[in-house]
C-alpha atoms as a PDB file:
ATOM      1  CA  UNK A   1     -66.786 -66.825  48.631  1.00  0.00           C
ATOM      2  CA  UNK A   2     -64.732 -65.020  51.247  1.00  0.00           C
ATOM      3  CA  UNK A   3     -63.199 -62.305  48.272  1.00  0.00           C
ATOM      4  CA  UNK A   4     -67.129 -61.616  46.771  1.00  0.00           C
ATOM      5  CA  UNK A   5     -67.889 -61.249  50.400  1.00  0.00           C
ATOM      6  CA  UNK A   6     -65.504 -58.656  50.795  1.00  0.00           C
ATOM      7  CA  UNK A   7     -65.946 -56.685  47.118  1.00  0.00           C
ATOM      8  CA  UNK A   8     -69.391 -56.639  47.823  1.00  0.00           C
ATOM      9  CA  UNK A   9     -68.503 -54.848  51.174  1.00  0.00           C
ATOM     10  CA  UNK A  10     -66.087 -52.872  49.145  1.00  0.00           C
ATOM     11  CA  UNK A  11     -68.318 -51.369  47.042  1.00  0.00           C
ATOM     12  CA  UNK A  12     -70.980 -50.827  49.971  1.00  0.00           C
ATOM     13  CA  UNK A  13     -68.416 -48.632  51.601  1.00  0.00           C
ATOM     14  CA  UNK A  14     -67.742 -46.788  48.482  1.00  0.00           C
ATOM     15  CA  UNK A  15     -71.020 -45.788  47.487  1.00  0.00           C
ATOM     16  CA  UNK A  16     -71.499 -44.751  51.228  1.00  0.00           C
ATOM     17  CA  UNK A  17     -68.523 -42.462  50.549  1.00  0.00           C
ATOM     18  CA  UNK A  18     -69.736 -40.926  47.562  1.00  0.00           C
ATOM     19  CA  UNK A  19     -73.049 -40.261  49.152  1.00  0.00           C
ATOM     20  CA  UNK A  20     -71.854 -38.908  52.333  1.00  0.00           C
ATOM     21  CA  UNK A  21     -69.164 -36.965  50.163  1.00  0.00           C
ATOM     22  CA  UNK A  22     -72.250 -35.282  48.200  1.00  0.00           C
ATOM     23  CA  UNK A  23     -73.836 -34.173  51.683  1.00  0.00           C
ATOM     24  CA  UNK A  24     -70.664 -32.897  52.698  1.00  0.00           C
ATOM     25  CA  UNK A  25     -70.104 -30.881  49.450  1.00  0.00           C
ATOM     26  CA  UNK A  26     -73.361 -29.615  50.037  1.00  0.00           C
ATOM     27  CA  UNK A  27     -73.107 -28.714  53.891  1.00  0.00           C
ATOM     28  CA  UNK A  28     -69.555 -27.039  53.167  1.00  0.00           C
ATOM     29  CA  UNK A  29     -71.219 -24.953  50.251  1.00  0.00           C
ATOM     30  CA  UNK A  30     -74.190 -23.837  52.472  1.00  0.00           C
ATOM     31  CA  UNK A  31     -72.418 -23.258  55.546  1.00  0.00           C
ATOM     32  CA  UNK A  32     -72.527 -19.655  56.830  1.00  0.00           C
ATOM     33  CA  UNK A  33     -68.856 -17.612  56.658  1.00  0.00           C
ATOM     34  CA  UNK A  34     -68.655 -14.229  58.186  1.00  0.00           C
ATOM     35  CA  UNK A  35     -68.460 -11.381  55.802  1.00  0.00           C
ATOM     36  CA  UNK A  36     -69.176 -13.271  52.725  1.00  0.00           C
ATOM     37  CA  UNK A  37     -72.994 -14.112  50.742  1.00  0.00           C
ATOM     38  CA  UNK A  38     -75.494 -16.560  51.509  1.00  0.00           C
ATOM     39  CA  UNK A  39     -75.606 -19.996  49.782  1.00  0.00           C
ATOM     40  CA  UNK A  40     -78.825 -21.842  48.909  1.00  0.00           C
ATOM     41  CA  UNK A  41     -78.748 -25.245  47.502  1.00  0.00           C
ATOM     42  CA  UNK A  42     -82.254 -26.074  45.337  1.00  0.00           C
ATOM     43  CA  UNK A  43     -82.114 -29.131  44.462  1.00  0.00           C
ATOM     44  CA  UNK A  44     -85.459 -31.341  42.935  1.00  0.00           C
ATOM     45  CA  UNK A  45     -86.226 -34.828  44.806  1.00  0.00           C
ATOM     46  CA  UNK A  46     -85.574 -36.633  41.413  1.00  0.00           C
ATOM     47  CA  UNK A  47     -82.164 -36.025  41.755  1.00  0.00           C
ATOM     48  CA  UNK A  48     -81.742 -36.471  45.453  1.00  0.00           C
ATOM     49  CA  UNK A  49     -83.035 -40.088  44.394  1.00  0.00           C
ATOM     50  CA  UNK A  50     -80.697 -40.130  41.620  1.00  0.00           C
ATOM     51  CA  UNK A  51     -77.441 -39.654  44.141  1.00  0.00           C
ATOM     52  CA  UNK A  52     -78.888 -41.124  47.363  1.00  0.00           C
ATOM     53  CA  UNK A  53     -80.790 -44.302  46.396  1.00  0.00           C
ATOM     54  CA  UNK A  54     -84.292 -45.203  45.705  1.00  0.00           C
ATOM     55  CA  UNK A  55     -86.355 -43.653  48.369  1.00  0.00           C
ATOM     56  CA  UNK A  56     -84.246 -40.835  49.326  1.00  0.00           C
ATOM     57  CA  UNK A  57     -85.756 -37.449  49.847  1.00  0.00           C
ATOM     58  CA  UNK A  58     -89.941 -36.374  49.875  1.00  0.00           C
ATOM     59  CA  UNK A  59     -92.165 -35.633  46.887  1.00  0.00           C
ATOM     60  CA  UNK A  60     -91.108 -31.841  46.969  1.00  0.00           C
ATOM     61  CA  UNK A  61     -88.109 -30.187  45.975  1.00  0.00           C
ATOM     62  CA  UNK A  62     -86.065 -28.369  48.951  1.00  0.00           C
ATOM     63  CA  UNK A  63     -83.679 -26.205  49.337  1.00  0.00           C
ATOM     64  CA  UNK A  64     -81.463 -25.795  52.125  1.00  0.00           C
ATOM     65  CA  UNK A  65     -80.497 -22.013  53.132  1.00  0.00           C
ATOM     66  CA  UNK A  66     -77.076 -20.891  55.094  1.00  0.00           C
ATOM     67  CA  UNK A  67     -79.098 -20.804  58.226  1.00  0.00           C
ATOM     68  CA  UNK A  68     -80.182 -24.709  58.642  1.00  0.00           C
ATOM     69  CA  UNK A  69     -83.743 -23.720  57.466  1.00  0.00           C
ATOM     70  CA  UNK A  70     -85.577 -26.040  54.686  1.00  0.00           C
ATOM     71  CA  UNK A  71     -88.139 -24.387  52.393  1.00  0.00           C
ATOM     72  CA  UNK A  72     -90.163 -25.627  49.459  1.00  0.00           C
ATOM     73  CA  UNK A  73     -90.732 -25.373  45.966  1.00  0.00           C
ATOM     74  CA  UNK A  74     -92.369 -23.113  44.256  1.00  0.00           C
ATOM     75  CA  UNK A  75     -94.205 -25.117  40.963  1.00  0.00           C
ATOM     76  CA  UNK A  76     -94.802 -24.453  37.581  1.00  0.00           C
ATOM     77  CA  UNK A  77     -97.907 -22.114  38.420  1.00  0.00           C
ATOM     78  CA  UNK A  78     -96.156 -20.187  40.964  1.00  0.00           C
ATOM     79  CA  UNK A  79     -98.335 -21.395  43.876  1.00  0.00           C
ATOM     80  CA  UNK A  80     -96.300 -22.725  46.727  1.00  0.00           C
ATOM     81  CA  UNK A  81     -96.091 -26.634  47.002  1.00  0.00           C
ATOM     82  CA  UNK A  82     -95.961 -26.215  50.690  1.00  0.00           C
ATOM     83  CA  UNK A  83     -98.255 -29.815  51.789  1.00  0.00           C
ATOM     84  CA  UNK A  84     -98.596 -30.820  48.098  1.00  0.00           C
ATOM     85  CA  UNK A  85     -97.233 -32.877  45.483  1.00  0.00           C
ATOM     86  CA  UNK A  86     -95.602 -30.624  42.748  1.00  0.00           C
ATOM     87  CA  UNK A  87     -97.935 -30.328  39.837  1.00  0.00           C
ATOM     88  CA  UNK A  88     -96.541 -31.796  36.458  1.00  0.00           C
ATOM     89  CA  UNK A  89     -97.908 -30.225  33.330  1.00  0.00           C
ATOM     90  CA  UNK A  90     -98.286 -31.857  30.058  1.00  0.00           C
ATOM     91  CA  UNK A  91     -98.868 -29.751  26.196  1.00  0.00           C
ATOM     92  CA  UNK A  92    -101.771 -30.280  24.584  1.00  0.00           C
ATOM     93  CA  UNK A  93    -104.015 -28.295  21.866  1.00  0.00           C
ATOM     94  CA  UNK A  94    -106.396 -26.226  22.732  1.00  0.00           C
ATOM     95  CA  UNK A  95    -107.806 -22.630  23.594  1.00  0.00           C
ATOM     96  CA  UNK A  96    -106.944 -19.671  25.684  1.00  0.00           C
ATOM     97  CA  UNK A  97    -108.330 -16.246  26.355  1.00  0.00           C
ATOM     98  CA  UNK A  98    -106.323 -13.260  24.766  1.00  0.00           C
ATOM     99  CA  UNK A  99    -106.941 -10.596  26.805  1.00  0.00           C
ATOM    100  CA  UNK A 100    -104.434  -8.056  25.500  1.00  0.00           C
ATOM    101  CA  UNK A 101    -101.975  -7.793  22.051  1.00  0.00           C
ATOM    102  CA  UNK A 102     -99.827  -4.733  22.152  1.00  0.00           C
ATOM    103  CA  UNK A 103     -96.319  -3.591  20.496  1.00  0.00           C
ATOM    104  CA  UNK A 104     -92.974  -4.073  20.777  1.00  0.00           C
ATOM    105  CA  UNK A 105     -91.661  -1.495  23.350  1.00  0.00           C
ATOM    106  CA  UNK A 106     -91.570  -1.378  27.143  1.00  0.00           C
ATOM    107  CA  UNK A 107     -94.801  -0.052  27.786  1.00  0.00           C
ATOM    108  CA  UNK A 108     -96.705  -2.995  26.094  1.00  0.00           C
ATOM    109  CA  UNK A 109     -94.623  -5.247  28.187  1.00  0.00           C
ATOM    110  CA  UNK A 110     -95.717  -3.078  31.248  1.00  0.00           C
ATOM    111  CA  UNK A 111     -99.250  -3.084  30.040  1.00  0.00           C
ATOM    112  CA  UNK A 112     -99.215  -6.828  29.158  1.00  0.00           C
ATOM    113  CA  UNK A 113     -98.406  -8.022  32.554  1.00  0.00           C
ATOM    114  CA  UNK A 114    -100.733  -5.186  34.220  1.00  0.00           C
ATOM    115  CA  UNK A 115    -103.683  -7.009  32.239  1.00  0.00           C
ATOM    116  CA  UNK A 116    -101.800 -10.502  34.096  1.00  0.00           C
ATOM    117  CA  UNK A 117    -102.665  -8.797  37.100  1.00  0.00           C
ATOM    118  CA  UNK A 118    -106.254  -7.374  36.227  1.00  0.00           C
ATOM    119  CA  UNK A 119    -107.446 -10.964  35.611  1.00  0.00           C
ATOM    120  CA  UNK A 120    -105.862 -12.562  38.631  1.00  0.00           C
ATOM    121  CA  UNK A 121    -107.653  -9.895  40.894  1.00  0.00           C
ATOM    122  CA  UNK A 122    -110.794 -11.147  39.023  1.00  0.00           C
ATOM    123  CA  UNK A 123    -110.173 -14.807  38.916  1.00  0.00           C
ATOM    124  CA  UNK A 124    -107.290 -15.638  40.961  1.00  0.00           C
ATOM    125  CA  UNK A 125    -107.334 -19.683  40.198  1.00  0.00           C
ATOM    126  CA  UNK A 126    -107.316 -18.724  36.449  1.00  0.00           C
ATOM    127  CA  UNK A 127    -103.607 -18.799  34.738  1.00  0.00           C
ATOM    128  CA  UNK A 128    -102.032 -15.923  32.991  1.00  0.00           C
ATOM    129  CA  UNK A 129     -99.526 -16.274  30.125  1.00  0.00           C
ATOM    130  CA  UNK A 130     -97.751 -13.229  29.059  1.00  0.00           C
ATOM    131  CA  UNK A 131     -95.014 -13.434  26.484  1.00  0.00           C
ATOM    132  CA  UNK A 132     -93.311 -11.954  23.388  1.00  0.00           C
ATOM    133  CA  UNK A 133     -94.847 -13.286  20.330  1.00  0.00           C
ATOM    134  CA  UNK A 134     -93.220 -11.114  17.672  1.00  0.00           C
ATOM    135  CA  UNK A 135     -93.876  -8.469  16.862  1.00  0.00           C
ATOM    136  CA  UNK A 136     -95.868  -7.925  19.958  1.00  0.00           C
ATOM    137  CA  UNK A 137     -96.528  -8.332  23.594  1.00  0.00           C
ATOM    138  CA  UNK A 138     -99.505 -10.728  24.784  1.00  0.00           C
ATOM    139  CA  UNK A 139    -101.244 -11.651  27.554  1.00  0.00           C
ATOM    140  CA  UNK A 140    -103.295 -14.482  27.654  1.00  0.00           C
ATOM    141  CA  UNK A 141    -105.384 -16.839  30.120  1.00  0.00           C
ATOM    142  CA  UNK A 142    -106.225 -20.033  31.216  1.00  0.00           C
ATOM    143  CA  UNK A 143    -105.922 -23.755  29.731  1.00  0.00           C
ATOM    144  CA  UNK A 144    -108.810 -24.575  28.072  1.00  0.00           C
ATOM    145  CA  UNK A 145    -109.678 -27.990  26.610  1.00  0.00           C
ATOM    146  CA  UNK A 146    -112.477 -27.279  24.477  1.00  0.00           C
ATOM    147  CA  UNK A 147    -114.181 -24.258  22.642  1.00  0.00           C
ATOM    148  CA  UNK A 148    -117.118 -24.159  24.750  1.00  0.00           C
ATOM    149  CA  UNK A 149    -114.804 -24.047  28.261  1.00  0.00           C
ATOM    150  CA  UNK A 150    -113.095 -21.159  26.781  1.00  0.00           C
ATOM    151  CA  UNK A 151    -116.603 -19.335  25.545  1.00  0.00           C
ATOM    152  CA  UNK A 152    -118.135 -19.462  28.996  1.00  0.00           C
ATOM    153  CA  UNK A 153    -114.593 -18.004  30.869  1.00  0.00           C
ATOM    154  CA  UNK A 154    -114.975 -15.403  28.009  1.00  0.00           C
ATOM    155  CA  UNK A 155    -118.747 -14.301  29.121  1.00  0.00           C
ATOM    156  CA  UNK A 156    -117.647 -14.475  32.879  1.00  0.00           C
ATOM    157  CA  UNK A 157    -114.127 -12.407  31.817  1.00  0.00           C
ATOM    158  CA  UNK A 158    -116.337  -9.778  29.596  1.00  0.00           C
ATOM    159  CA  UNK A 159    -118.929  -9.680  32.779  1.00  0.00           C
ATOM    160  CA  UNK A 160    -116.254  -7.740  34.792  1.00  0.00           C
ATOM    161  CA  UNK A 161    -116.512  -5.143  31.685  1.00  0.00           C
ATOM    162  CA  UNK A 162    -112.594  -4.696  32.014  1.00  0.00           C
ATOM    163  CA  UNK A 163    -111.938  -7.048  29.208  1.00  0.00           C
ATOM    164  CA  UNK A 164    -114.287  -5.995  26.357  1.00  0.00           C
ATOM    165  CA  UNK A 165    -111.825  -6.541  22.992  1.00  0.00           C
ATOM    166  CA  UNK A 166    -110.785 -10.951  24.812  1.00  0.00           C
ATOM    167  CA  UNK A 167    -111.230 -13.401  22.328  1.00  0.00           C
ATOM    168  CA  UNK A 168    -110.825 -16.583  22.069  1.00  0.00           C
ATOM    169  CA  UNK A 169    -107.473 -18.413  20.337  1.00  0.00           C
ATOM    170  CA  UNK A 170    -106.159 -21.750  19.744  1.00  0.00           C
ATOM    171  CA  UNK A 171    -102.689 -22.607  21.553  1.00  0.00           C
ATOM    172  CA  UNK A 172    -101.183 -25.137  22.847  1.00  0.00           C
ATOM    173  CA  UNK A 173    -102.095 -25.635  26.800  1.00  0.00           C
ATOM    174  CA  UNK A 174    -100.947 -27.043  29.546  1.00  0.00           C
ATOM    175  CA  UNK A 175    -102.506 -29.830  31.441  1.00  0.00           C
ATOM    176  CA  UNK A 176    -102.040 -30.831  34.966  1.00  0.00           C
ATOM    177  CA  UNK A 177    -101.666 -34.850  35.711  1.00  0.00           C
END
């Protein structure tokens, strides 16, 4: 009774020591030293659970800078999670808005992303996907569900009359939960 009493203790202490080890690892690394860079340690609240315990950490992710200062996440949408849970996205079919379809060089890159930023002056809560789909350069927007969603974003898109040649695709799209 005496020797589980004592292994149980044993392995208390141990896991104490690895966890305390971890924070240490992590102070020493972000610790400021004179004439050398700046550390920052992001690391997701999953896996501060995962080393510290069940019901370690918050619902964001953190990340601790040189200077003692703790910022948040940024999430999958770039939108700060500042006061908010992070949002997890899941694939699904459906429809999204291609707004532009150039070539392969810089410039259609360049234009691809300025068409990014034409739509979220216009509709800043709608989100833009540009990416290399060989052999060109696309941007297109939002995540919608059904054909009829993505028809009536179209109308209010081709309102602005800066996106006259959109139409509407199938793709796979990302839904929050």
């Amino acid at each position: 009774m005496m020797k589980r009493f004592f292994l149980s203790l044993f392995w208390c202490a141990v896991s104490w020591l690895q966890v305390s080890a971890q924070q240490k690892f992590v102070d020493k690394l972000v610790k400021p030293v004179d004439g050398q860079g700046t550390v920052r340690v992001i690391q997701d609240a999953e896996i501060t659970r995962m080393v510290n315990g069940a019901g370690a950490g918050n619902e964001n992710s953190t990340s601790l800078t040189a200077s003692g200062r703790i910022s948040q996440s940024i999430t999958e949408n770039g939108n700060s999670s500042v006061g908010h849970k992070p949002v997890r996205k899941m694939k699904a079919n459906g429809y999204r808005i291609q707004v532009y379809a150039g070539g392969n060089s810089r410039t259609a890159r360049q234009e691809a992303q300025r068409m990014a930023g034409k739509v979220k002056s216009y509709f800043s809560d709608m989100a833009t996907y540009t990416h290399f789909q060989s052999p060109r350069w696309i941007c297109r927007v939002g995540d919608f569900r059904t054909y009829e969603e993505a028809n009536q974003a179209l109308h209010e898109l081709r309102a602005t009359k800066q996106f006259d040649e959109a139409l509407i695709v199938k793709s796979v799209i990302q839904i929050p939960y």
